[in-house]
PDB file of N, CA and C in Angstrom:
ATOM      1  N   UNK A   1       0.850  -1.174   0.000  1.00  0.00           N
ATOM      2  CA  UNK A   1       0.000   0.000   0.000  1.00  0.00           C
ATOM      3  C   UNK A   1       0.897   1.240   0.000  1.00  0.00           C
ATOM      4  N   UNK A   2       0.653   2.033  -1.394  1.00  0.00           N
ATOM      5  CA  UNK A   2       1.675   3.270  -1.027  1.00  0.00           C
ATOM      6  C   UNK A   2       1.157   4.469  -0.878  1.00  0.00           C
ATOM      7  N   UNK A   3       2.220   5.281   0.059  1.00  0.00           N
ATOM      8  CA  UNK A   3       1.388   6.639   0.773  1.00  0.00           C
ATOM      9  C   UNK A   3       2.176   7.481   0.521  1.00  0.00           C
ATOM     10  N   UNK A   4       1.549   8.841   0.664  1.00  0.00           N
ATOM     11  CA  UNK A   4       2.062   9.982   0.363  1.00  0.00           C
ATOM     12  C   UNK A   4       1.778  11.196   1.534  1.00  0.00           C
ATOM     13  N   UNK A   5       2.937  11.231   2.295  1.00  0.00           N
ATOM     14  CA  UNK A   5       2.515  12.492   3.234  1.00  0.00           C
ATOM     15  C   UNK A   5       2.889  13.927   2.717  1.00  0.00           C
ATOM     16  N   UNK A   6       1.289  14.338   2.950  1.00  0.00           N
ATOM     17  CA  UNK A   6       1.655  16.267   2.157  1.00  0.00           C
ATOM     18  C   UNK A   6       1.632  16.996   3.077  1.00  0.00           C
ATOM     19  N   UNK A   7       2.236  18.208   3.358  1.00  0.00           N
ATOM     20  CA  UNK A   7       2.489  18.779   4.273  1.00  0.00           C
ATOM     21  C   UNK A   7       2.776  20.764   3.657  1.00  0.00           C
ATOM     22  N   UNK A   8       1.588  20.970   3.696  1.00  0.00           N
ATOM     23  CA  UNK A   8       1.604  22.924   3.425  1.00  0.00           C
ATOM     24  C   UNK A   8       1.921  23.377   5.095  1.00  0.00           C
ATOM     25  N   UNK A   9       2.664  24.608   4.400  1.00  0.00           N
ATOM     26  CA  UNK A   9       3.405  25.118   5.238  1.00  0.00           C
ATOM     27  C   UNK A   9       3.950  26.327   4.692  1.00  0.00           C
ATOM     28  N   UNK A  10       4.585  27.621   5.996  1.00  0.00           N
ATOM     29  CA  UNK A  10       5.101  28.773   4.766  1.00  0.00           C
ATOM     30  C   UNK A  10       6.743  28.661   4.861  1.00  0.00           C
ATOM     31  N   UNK A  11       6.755  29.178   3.717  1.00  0.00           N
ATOM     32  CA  UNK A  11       8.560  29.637   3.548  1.00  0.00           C
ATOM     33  C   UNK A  11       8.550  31.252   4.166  1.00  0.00           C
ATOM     34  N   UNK A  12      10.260  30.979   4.405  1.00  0.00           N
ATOM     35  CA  UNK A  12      10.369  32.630   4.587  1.00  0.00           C
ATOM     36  C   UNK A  12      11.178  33.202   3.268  1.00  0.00           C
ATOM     37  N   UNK A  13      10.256  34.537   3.312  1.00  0.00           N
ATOM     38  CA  UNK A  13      10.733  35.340   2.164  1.00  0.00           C
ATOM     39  C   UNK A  13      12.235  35.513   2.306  1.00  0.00           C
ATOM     40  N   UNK A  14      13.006  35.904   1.200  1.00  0.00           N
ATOM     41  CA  UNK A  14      14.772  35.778   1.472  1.00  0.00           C
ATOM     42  C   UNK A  14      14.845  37.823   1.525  1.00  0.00           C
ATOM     43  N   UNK A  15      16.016  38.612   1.041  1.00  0.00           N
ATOM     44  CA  UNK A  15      15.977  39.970   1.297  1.00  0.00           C
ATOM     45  C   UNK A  15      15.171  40.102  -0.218  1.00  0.00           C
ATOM     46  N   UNK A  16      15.192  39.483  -0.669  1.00  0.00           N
ATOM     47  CA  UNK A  16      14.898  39.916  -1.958  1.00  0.00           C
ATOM     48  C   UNK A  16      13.495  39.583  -2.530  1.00  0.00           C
ATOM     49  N   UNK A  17      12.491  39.385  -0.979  1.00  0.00           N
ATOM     50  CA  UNK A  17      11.213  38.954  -1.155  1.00  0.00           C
ATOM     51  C   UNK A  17      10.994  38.015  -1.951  1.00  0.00           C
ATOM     52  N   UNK A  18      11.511  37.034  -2.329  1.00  0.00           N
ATOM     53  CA  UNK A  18      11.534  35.414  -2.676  1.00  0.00           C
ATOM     54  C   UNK A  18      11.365  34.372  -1.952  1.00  0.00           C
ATOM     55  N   UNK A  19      10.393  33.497  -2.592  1.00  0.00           N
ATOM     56  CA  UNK A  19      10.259  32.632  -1.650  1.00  0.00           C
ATOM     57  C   UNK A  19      11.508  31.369  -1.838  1.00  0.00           C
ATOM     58  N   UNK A  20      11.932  30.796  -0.518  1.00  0.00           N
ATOM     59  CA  UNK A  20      12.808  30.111  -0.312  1.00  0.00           C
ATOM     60  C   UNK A  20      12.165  28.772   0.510  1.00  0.00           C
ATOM     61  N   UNK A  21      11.623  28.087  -0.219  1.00  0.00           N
ATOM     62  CA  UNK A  21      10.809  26.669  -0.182  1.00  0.00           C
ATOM     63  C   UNK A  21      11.568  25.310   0.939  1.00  0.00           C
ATOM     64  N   UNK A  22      12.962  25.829   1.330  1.00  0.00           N
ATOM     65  CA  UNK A  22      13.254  24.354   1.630  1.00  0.00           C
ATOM     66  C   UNK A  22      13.633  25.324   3.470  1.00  0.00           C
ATOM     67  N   UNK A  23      13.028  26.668   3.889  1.00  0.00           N
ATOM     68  CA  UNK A  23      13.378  26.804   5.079  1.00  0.00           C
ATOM     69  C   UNK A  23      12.313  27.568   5.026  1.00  0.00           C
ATOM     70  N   UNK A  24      10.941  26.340   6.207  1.00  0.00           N
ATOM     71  CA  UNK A  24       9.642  26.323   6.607  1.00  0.00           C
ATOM     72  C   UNK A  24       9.505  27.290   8.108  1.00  0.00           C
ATOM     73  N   UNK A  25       8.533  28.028   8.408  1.00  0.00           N
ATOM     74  CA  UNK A  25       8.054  28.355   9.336  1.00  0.00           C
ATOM     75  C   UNK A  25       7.835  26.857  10.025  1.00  0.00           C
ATOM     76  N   UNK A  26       8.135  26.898  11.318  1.00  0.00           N
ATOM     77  CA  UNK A  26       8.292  25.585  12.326  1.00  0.00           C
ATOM     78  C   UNK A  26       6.900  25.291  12.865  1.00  0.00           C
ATOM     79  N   UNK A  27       6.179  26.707  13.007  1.00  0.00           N
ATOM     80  CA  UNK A  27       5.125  26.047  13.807  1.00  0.00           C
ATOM     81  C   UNK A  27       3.541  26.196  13.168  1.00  0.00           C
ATOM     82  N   UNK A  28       3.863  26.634  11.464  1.00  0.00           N
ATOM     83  CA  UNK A  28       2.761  26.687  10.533  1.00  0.00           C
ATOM     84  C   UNK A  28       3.148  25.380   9.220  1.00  0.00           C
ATOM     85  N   UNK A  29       2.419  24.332   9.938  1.00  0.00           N
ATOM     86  CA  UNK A  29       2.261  23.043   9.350  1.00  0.00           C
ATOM     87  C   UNK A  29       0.992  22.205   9.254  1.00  0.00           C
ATOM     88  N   UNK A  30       0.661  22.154   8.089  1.00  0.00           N
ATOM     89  CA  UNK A  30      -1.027  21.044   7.941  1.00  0.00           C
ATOM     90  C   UNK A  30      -0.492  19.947   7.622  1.00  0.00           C
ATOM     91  N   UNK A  31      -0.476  18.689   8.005  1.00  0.00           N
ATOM     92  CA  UNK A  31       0.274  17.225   6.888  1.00  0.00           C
ATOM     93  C   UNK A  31      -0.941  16.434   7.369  1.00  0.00           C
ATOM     94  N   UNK A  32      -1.463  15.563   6.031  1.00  0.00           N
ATOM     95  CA  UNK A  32      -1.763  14.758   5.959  1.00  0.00           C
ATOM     96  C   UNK A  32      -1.161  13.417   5.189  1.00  0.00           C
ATOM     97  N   UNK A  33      -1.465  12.144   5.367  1.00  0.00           N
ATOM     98  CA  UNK A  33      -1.121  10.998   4.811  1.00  0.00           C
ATOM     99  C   UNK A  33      -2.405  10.159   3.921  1.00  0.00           C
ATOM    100  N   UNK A  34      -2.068  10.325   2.613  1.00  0.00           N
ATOM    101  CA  UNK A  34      -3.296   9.681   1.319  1.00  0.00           C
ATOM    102  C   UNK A  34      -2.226   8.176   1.191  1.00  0.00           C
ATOM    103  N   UNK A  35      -3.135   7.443   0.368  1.00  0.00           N
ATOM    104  CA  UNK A  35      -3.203   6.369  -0.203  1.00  0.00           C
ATOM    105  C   UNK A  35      -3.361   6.331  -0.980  1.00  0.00           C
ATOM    106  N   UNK A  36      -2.370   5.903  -2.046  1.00  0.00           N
ATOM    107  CA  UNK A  36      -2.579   6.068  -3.382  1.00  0.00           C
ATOM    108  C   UNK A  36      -3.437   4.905  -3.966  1.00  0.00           C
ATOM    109  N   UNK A  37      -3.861   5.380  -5.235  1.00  0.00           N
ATOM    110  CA  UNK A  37      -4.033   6.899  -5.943  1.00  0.00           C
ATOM    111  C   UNK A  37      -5.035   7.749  -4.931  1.00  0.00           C
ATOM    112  N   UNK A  38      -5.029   8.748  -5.245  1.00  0.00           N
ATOM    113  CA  UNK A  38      -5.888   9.547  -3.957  1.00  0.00           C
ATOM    114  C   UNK A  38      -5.497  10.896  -4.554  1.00  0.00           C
ATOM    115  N   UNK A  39      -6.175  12.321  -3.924  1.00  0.00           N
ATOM    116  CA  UNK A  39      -6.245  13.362  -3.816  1.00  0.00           C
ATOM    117  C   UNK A  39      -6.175  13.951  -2.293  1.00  0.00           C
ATOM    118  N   UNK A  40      -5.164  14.883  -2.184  1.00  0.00           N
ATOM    119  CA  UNK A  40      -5.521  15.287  -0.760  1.00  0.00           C
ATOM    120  C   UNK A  40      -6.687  15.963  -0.460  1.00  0.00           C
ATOM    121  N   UNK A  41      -7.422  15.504   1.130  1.00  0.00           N
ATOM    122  CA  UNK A  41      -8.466  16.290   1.300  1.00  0.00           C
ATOM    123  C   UNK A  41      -7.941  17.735   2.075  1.00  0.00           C
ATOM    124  N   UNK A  42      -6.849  18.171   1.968  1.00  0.00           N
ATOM    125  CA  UNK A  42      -5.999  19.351   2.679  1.00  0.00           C
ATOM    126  C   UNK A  42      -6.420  20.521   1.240  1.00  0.00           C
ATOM    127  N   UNK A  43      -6.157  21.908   1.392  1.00  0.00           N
ATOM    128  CA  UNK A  43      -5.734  22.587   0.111  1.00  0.00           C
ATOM    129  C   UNK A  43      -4.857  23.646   1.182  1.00  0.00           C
ATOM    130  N   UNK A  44      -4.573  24.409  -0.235  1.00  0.00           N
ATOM    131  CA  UNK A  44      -3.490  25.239   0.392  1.00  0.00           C
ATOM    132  C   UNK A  44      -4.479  26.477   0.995  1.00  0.00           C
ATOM    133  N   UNK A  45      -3.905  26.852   1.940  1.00  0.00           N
ATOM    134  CA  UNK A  45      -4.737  28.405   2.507  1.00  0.00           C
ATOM    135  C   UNK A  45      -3.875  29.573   2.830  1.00  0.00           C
ATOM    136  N   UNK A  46      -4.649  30.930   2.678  1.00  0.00           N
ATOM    137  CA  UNK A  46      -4.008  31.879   3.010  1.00  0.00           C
ATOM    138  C   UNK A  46      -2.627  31.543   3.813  1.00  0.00           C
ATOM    139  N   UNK A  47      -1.357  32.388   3.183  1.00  0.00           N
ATOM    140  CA  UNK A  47      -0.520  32.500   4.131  1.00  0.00           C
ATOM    141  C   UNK A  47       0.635  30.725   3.755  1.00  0.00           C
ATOM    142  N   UNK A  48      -0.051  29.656   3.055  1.00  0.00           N
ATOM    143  CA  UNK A  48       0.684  28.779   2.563  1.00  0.00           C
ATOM    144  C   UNK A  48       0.923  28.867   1.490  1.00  0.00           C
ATOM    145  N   UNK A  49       2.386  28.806   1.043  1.00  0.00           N
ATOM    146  CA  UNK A  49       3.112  29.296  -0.279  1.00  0.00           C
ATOM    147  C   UNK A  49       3.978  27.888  -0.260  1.00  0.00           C
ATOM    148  N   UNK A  50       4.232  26.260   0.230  1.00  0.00           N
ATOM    149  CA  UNK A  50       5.338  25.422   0.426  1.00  0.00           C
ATOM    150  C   UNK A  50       4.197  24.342   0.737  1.00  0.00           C
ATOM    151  N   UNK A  51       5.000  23.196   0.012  1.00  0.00           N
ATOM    152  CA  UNK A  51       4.264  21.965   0.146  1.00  0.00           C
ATOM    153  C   UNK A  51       5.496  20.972   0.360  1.00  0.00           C
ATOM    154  N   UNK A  52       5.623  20.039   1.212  1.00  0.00           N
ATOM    155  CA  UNK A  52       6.498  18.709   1.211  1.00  0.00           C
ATOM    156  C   UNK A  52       5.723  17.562   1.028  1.00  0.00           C
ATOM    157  N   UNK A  53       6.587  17.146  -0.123  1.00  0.00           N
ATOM    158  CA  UNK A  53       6.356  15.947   0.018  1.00  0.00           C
ATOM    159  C   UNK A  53       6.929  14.385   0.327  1.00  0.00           C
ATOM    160  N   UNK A  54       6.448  13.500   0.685  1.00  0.00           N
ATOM    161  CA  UNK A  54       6.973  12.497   0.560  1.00  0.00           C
ATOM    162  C   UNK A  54       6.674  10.987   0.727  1.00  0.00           C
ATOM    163  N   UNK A  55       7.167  10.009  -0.656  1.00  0.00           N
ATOM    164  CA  UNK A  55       6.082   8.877  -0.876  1.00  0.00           C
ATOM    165  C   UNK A  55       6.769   7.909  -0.763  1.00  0.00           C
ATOM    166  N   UNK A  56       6.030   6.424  -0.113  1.00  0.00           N
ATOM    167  CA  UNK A  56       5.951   5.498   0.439  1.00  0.00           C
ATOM    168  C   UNK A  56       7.026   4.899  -0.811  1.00  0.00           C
ATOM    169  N   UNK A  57       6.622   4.666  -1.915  1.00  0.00           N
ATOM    170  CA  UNK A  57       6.821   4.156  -3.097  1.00  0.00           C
ATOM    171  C   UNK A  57       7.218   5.193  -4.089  1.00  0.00           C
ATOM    172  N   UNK A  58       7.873   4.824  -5.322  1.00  0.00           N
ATOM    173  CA  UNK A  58       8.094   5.842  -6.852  1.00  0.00           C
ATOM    174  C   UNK A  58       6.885   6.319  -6.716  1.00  0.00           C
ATOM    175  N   UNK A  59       6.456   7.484  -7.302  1.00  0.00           N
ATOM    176  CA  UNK A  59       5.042   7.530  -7.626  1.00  0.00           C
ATOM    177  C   UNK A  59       5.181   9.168  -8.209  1.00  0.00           C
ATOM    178  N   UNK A  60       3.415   9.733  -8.753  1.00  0.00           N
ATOM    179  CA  UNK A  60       3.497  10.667 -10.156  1.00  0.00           C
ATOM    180  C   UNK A  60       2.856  11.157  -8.882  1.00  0.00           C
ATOM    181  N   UNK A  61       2.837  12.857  -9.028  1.00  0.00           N
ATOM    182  CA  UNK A  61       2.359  13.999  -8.241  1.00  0.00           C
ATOM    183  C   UNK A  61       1.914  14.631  -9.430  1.00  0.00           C
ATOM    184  N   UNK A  62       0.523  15.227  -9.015  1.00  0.00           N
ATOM    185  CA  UNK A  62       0.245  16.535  -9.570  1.00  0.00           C
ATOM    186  C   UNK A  62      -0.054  17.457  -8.347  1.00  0.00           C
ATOM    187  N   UNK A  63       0.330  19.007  -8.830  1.00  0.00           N
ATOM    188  CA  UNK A  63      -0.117  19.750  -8.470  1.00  0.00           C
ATOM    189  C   UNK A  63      -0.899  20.748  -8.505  1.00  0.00           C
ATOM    190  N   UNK A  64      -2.387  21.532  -8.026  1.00  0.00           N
ATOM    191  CA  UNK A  64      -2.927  22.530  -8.594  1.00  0.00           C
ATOM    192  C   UNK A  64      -4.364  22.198  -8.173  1.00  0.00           C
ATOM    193  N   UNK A  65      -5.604  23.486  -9.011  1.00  0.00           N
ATOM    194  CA  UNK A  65      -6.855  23.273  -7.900  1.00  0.00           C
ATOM    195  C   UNK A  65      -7.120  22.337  -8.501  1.00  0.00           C
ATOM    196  N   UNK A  66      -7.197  21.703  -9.512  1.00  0.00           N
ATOM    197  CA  UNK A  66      -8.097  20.726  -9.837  1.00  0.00           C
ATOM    198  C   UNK A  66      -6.962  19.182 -10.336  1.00  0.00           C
ATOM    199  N   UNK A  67      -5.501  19.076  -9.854  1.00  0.00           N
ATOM    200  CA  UNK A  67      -4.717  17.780 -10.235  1.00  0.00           C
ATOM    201  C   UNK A  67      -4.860  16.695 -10.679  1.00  0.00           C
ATOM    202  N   UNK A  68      -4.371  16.244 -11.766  1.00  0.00           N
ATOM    203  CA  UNK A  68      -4.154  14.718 -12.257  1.00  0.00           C
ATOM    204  C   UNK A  68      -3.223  14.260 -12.428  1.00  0.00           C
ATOM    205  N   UNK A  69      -2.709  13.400 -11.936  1.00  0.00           N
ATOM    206  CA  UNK A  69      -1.338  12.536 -12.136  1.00  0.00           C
ATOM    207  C   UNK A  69      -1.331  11.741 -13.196  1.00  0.00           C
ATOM    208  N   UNK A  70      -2.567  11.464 -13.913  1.00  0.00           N
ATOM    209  CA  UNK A  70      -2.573  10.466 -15.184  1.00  0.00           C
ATOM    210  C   UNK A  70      -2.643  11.359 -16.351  1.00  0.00           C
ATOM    211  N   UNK A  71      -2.931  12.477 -16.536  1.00  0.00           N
ATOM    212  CA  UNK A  71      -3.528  13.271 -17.103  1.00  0.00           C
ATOM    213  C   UNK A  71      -1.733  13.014 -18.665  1.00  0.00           C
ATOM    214  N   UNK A  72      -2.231  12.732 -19.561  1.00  0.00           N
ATOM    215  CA  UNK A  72      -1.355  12.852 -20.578  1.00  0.00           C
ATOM    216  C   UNK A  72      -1.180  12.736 -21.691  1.00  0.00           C
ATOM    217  N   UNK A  73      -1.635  13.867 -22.125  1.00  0.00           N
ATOM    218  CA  UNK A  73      -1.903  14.720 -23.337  1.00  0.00           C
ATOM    219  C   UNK A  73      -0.824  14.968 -24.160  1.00  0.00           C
ATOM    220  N   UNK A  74      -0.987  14.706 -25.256  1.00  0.00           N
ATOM    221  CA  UNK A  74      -0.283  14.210 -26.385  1.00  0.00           C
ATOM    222  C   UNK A  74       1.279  13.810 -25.927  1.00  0.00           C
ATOM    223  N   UNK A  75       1.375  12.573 -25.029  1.00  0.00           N
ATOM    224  CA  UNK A  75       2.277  11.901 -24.502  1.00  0.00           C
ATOM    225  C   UNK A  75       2.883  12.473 -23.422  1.00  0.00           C
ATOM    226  N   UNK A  76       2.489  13.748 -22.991  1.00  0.00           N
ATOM    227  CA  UNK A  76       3.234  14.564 -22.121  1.00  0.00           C
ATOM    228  C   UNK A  76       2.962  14.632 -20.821  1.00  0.00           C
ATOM    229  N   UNK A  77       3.341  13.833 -19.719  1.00  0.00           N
ATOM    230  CA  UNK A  77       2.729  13.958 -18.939  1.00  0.00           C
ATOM    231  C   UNK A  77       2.900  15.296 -18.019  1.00  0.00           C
ATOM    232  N   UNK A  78       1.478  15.552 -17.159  1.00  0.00           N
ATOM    233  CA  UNK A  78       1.397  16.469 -16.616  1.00  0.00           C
ATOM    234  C   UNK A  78       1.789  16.564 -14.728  1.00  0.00           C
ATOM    235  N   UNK A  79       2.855  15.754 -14.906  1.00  0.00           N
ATOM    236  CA  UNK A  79       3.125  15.338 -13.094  1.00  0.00           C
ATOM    237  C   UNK A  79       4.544  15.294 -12.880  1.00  0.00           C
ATOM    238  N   UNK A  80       4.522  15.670 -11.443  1.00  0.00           N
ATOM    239  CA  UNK A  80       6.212  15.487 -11.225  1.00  0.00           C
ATOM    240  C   UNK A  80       6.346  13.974 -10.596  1.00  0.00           C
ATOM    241  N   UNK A  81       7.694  13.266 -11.416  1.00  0.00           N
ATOM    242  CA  UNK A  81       7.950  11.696 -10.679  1.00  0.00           C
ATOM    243  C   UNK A  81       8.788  12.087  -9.286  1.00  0.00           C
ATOM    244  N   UNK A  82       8.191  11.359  -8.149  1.00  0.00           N
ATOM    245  CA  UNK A  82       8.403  11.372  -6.617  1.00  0.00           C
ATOM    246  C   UNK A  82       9.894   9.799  -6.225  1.00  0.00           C
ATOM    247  N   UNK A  83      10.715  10.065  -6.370  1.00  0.00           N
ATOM    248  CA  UNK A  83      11.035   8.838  -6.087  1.00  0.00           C
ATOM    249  C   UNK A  83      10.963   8.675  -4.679  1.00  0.00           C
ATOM    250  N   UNK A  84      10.666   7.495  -3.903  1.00  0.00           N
ATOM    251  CA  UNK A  84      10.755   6.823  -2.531  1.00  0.00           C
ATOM    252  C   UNK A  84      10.999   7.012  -1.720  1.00  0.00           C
ATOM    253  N   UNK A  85      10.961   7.822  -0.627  1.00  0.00           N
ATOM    254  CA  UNK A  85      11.620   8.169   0.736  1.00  0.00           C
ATOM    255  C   UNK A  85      12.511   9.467   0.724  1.00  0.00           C
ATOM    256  N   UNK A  86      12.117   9.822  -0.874  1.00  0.00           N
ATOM    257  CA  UNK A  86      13.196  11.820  -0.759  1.00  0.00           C
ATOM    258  C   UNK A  86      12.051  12.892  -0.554  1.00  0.00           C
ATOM    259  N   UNK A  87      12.219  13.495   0.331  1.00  0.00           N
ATOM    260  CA  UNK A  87      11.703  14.566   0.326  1.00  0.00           C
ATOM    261  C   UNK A  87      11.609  15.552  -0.269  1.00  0.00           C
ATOM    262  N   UNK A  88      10.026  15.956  -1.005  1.00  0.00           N
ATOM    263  CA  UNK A  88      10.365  17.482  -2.421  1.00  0.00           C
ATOM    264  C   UNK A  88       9.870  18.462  -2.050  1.00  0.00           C
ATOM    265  N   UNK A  89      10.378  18.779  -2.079  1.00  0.00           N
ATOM    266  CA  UNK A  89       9.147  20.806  -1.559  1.00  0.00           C
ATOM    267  C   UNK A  89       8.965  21.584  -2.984  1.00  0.00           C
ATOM    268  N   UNK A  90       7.941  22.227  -2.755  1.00  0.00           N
ATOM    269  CA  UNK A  90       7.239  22.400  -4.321  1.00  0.00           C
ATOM    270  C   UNK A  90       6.510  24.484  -3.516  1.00  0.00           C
ATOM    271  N   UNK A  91       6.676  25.340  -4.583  1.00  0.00           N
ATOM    272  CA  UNK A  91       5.636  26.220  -4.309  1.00  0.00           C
ATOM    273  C   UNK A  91       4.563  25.824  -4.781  1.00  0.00           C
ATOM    274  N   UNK A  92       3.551  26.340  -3.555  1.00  0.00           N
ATOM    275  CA  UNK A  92       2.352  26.274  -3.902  1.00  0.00           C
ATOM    276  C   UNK A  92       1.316  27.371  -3.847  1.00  0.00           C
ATOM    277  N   UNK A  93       0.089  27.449  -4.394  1.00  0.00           N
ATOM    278  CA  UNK A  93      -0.948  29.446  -4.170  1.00  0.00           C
ATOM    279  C   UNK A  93      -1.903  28.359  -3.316  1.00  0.00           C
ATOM    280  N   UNK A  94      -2.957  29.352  -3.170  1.00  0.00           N
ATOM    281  CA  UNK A  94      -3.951  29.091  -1.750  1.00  0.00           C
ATOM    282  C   UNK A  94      -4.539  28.530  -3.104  1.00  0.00           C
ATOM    283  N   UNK A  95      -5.305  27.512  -2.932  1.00  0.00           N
ATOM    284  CA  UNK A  95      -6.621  26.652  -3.065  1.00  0.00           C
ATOM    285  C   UNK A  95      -5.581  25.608  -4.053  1.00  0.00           C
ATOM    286  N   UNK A  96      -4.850  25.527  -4.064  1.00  0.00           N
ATOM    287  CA  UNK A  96      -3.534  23.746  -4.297  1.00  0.00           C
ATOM    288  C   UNK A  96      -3.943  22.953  -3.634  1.00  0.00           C
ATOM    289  N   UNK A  97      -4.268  21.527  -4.234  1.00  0.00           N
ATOM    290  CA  UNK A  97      -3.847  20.572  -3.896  1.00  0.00           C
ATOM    291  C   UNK A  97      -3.067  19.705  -4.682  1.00  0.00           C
ATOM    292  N   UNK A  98      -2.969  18.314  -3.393  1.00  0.00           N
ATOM    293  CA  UNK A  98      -1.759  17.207  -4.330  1.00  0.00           C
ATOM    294  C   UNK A  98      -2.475  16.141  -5.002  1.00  0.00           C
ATOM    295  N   UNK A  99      -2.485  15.818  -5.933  1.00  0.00           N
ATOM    296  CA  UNK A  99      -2.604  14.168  -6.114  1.00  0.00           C
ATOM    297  C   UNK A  99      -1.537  13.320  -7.011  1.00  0.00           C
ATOM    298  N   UNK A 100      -1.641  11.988  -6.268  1.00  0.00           N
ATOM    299  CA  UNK A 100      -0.762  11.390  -6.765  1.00  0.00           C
ATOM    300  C   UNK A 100      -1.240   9.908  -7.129  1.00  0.00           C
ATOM    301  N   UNK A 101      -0.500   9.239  -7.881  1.00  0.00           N
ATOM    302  CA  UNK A 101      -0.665   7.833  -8.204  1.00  0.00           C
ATOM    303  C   UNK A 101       0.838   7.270  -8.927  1.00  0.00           C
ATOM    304  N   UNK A 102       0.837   5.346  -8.236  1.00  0.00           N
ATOM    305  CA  UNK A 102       2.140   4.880  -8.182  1.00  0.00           C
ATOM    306  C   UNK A 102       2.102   4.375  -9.699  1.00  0.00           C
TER     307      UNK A 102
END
């Protein structure tokens, strides 16, 4: 059974008002754990700009309000590949979600 824990959260802006995705505010964190294939029931909200991820198994991510991980249109797919136990941080806007499938 493979899983995917998502986890929105904010970055801090750098001097140059950029967001810098891989150094999270510590104590603004939502994570949930899906089962693939699945959609998270989380979205992104005000004030979350950073998503982590990380899956049980290889597996395809989409991101955005309405995501498909199968979605692939004229051969191209529309997902990022997750390999196994690495952790990805991704920007994300308010009303994002993840879905994924292995």
């Amino acid at each position: 059974m493979a899983t995917l824990t998502v986890t929105f959260t904010r970055a801090f802006p750098n001097v140059y008002t950029t967001q810098v995705g891989a150094i999270a505010v510590g104590d603004a964190a939502r994570s949930e754990v899906i089962t693939l294939p699945d959609t998270s029931s989380l979205e992104t909200v005000g004030g979350e700009n950073a998503v982590e991820l990380t899956a049980s198994d290889d597996c395809w991510v989409a991101i955005g309000a309405d995501p498909d991980p199968a979605d692939n249109t004229a051969g191209i797919r529309s997902a990022h590949f997750l390999k196994a136990g690495v952790p990805y941080q991704y920007h994300v806007s308010e009303g994002d979600k993840v879905a994924a499938e292995v």
